[in-house]
C-alpha atoms as a PDB file:
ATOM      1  CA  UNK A   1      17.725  13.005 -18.047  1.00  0.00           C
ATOM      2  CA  UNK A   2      14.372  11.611 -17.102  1.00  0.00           C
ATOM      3  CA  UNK A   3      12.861   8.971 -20.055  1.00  0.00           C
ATOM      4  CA  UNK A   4       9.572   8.830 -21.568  1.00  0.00           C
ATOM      5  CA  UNK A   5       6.759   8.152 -18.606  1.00  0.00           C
ATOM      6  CA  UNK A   6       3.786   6.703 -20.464  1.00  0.00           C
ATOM      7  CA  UNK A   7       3.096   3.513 -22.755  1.00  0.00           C
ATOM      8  CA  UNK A   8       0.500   2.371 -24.522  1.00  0.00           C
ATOM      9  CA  UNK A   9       0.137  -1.114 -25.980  1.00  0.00           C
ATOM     10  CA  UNK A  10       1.277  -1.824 -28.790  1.00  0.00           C
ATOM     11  CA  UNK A  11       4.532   1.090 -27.600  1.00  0.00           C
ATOM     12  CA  UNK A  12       7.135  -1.402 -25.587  1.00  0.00           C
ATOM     13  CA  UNK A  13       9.122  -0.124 -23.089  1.00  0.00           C
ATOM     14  CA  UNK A  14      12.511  -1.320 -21.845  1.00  0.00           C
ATOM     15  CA  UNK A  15      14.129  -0.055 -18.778  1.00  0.00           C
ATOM     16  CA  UNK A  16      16.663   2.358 -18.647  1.00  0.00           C
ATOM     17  CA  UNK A  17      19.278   1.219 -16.028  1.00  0.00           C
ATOM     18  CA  UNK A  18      20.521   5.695 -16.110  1.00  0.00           C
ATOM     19  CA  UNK A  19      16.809   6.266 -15.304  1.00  0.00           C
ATOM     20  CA  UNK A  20      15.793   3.811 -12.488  1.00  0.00           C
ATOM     21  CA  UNK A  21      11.881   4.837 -12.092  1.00  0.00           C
ATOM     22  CA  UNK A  22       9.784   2.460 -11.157  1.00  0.00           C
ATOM     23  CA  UNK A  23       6.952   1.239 -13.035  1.00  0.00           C
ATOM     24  CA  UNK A  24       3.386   0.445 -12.964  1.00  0.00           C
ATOM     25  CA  UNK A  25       1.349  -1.606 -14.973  1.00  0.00           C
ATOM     26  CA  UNK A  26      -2.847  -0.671 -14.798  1.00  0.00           C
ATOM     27  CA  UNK A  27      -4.934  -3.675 -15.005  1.00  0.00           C
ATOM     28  CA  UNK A  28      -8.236  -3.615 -15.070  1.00  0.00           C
ATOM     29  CA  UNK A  29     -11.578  -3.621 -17.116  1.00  0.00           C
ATOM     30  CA  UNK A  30     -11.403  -2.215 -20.715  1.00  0.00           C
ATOM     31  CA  UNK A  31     -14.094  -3.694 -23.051  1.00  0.00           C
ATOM     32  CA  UNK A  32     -17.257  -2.502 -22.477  1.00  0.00           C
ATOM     33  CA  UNK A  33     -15.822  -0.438 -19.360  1.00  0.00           C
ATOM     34  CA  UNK A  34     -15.526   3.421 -18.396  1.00  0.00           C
ATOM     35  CA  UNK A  35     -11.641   4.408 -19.567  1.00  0.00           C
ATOM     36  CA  UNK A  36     -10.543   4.721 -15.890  1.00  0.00           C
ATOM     37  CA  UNK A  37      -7.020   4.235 -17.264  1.00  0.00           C
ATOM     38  CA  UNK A  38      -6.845   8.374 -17.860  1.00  0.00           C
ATOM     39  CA  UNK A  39      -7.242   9.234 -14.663  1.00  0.00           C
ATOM     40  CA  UNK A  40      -5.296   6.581 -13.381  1.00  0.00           C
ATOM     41  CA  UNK A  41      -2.135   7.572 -15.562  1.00  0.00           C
ATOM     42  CA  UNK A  42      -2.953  11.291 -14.787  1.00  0.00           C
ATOM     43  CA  UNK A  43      -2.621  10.106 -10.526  1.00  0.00           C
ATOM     44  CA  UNK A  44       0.795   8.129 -11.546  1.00  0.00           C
ATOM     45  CA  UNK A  45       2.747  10.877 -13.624  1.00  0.00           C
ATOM     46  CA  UNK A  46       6.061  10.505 -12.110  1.00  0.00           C
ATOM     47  CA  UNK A  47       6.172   6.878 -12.718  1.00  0.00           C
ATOM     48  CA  UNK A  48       6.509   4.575 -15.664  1.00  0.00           C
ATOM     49  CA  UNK A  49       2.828   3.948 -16.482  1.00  0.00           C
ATOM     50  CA  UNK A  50       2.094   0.634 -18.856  1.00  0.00           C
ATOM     51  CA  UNK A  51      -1.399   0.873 -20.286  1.00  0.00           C
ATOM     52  CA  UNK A  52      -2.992  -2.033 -22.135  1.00  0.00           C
ATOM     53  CA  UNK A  53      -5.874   0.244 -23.436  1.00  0.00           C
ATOM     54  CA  UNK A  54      -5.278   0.929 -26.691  1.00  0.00           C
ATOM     55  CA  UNK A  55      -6.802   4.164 -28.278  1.00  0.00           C
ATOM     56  CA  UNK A  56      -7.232   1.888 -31.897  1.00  0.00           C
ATOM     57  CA  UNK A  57      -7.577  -2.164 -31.259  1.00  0.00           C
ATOM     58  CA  UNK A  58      -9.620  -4.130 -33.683  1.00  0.00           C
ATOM     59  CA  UNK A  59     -10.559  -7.190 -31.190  1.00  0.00           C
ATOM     60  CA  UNK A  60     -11.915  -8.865 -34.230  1.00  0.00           C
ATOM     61  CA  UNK A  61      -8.399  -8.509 -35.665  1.00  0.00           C
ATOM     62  CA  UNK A  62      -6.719 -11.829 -34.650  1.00  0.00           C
ATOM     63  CA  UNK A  63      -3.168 -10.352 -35.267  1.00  0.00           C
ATOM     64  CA  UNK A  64      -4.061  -7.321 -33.242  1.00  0.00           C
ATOM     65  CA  UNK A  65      -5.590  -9.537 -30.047  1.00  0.00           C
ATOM     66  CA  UNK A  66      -2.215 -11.743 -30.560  1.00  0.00           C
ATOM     67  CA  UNK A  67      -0.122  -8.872 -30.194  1.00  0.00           C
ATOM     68  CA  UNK A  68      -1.790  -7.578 -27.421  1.00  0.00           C
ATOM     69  CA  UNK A  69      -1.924 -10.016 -25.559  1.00  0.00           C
ATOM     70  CA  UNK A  70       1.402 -10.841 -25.595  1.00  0.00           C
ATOM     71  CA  UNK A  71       2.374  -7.379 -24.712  1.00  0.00           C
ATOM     72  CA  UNK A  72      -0.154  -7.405 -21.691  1.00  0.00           C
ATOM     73  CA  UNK A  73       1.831 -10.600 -20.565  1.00  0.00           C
ATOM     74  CA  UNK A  74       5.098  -8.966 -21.055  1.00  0.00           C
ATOM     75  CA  UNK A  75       5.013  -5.838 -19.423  1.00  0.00           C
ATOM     76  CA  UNK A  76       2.378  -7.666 -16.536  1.00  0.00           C
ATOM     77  CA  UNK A  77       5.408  -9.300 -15.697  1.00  0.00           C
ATOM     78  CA  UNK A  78       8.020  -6.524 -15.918  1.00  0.00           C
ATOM     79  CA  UNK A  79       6.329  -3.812 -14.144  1.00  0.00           C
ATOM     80  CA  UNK A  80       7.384  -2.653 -10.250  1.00  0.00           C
ATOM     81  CA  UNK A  81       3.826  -3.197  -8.849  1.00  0.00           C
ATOM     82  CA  UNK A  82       0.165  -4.119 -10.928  1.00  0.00           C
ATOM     83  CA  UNK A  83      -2.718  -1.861  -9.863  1.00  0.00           C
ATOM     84  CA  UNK A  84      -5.547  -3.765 -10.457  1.00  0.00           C
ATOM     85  CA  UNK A  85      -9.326  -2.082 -10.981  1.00  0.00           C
ATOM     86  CA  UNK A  86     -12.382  -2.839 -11.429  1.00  0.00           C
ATOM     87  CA  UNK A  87     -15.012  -0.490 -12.260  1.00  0.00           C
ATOM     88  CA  UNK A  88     -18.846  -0.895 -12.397  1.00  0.00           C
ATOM     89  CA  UNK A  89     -19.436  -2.184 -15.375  1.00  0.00           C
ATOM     90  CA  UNK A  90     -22.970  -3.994 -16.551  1.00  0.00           C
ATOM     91  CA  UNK A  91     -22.731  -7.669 -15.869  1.00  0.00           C
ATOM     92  CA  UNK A  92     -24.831  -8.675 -18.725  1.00  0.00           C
ATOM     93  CA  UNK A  93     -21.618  -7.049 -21.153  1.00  0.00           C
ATOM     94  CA  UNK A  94     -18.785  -7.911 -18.985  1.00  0.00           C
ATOM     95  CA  UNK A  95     -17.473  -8.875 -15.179  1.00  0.00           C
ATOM     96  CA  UNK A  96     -14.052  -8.430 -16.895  1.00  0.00           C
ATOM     97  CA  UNK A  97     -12.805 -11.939 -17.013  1.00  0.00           C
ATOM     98  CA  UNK A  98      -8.879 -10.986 -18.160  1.00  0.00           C
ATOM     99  CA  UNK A  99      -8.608  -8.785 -15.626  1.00  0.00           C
ATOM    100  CA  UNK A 100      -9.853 -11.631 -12.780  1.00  0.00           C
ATOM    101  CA  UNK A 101      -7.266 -14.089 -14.250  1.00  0.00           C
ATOM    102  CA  UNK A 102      -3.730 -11.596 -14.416  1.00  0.00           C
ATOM    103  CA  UNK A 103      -5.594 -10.805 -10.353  1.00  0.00           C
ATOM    104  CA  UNK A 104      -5.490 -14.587  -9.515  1.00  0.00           C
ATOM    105  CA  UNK A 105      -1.921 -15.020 -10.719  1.00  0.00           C
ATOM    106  CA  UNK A 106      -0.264 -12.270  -9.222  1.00  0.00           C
ATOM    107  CA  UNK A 107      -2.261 -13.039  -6.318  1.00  0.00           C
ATOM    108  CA  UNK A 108      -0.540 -16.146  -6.453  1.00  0.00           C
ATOM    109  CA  UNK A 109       2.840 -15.390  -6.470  1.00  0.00           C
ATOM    110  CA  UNK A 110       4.039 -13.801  -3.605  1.00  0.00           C
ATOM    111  CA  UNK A 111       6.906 -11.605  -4.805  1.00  0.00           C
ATOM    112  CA  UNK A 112       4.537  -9.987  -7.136  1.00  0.00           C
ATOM    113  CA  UNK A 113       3.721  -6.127  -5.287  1.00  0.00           C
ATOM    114  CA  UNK A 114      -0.151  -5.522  -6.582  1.00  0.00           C
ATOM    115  CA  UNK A 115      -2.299  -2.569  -4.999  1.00  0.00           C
ATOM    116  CA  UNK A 116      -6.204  -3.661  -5.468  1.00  0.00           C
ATOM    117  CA  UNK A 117      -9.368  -1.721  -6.186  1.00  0.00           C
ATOM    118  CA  UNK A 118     -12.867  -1.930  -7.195  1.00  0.00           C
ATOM    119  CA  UNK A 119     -15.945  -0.117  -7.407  1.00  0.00           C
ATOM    120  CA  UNK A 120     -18.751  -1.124  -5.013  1.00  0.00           C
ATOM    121  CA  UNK A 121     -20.832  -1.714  -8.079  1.00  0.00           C
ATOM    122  CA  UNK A 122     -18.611  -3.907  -9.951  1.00  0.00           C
ATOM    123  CA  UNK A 123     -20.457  -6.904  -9.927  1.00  0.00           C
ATOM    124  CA  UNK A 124     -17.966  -9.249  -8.654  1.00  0.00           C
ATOM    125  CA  UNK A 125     -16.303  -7.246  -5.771  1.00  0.00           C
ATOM    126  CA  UNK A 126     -17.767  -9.235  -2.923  1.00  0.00           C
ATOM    127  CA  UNK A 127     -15.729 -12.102  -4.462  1.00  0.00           C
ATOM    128  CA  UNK A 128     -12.300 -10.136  -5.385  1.00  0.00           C
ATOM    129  CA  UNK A 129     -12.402  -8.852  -1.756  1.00  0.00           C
ATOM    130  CA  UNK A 130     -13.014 -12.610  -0.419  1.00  0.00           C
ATOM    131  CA  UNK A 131     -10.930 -14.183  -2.524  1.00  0.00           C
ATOM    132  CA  UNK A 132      -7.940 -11.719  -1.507  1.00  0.00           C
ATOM    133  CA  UNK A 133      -8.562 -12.534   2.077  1.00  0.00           C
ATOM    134  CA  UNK A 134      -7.202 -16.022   1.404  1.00  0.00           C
ATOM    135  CA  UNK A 135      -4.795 -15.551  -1.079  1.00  0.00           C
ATOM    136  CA  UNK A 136      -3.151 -12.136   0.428  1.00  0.00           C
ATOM    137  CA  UNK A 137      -4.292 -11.964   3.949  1.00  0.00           C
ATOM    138  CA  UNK A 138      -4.233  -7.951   4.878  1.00  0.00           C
ATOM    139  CA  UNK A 139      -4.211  -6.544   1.395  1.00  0.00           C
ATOM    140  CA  UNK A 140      -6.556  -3.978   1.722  1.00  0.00           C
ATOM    141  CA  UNK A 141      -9.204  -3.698  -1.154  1.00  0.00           C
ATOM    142  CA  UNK A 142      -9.818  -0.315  -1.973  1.00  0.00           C
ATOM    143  CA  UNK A 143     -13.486   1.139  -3.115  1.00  0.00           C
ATOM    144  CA  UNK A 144     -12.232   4.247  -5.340  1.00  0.00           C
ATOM    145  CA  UNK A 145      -9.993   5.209  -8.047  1.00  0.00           C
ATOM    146  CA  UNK A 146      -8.478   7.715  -6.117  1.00  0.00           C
ATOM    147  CA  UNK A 147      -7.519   5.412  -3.037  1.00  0.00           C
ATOM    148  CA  UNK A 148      -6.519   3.000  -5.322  1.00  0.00           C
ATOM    149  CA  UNK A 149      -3.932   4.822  -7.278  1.00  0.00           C
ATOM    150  CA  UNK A 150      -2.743   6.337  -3.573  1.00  0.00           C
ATOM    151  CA  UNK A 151      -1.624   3.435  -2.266  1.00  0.00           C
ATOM    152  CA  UNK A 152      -0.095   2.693  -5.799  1.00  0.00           C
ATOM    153  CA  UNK A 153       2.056   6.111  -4.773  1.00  0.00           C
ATOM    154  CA  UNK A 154       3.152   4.982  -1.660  1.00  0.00           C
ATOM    155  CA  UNK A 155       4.377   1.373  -2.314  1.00  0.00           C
ATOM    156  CA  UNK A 156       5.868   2.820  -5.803  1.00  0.00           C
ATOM    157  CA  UNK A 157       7.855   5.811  -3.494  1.00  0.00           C
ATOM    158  CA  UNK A 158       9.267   2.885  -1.116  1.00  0.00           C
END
């Protein structure tokens, strides 16, 4: 019998060796950023989706930002494949420094499977598209949601 699909931080999931679906963890701009996550989760039904956005989080809360970060770092880490994206987002709010750290060290480590995406008006993209050309030469950066999530699909189905 297939096991619940979808998380949301604080909600912790633990594998189910009977149920062997593959999960995906959606990293990517939150604060001060359009909630892309919806669609995202909508695109990745049949999979074990982890999302960090909560739909209550008190960032002024220390407790709360704690906890949540430690449950970003925990399921970044036991998630199938991280699909990273960044959407336009006004630079004078945000350029969604979290989400360019958890990038540069899964970047990093090879046996990490990440599918990258970002919005040609995200105000760092020229840089997350150079700075994947050293650190995964061929990963191909993708400029929409939709191809994004896609190639999430196809390395999720392998």
């Amino acid at each position: 019998m297939a096991g619940r699909r979808y998380y949301e931080a604080p909600d912790r999931y633990v594998p189910d060796p009977a149920d062997p679906v593959r999960s995906v963890f959606l990293a990517g701009g939150i604060t001060h950023c359009p909630p892309w996550q919806s669609e995202a989760a909508a695109g990745l039904g049949e999979f074990v989706v982890l999302n960090p956005r909560r739909a209550d989080f008190d960032v002024a809360d220390p407790g709360q930002t704690d906890d949540q970060i430690a449950w970003e770092f925990h399921h970044l880490w036991l998630a199938d494949l991280t699909l990273f994206w960044f959407p336009a987002c006004d630079p004078a709010l945000t350029v969604q420094p979290i989400t360019l750290y958890e990038l540069g060290a899964a970047a990093a480590t090879p046996t990490r499977q990440i599918v990258v995406g970002t919005d040609p008006a995200y105000p760092r993209a020229t840089d997350v598209r150079l700075q994947l050309t050293h650190a995964r030469p061929g990963l191909t950066v993708h400029s929409t949601l939709t191809a994004t999530v896609t190639e999430a699909r196809r390395h999720l189905a392998q």
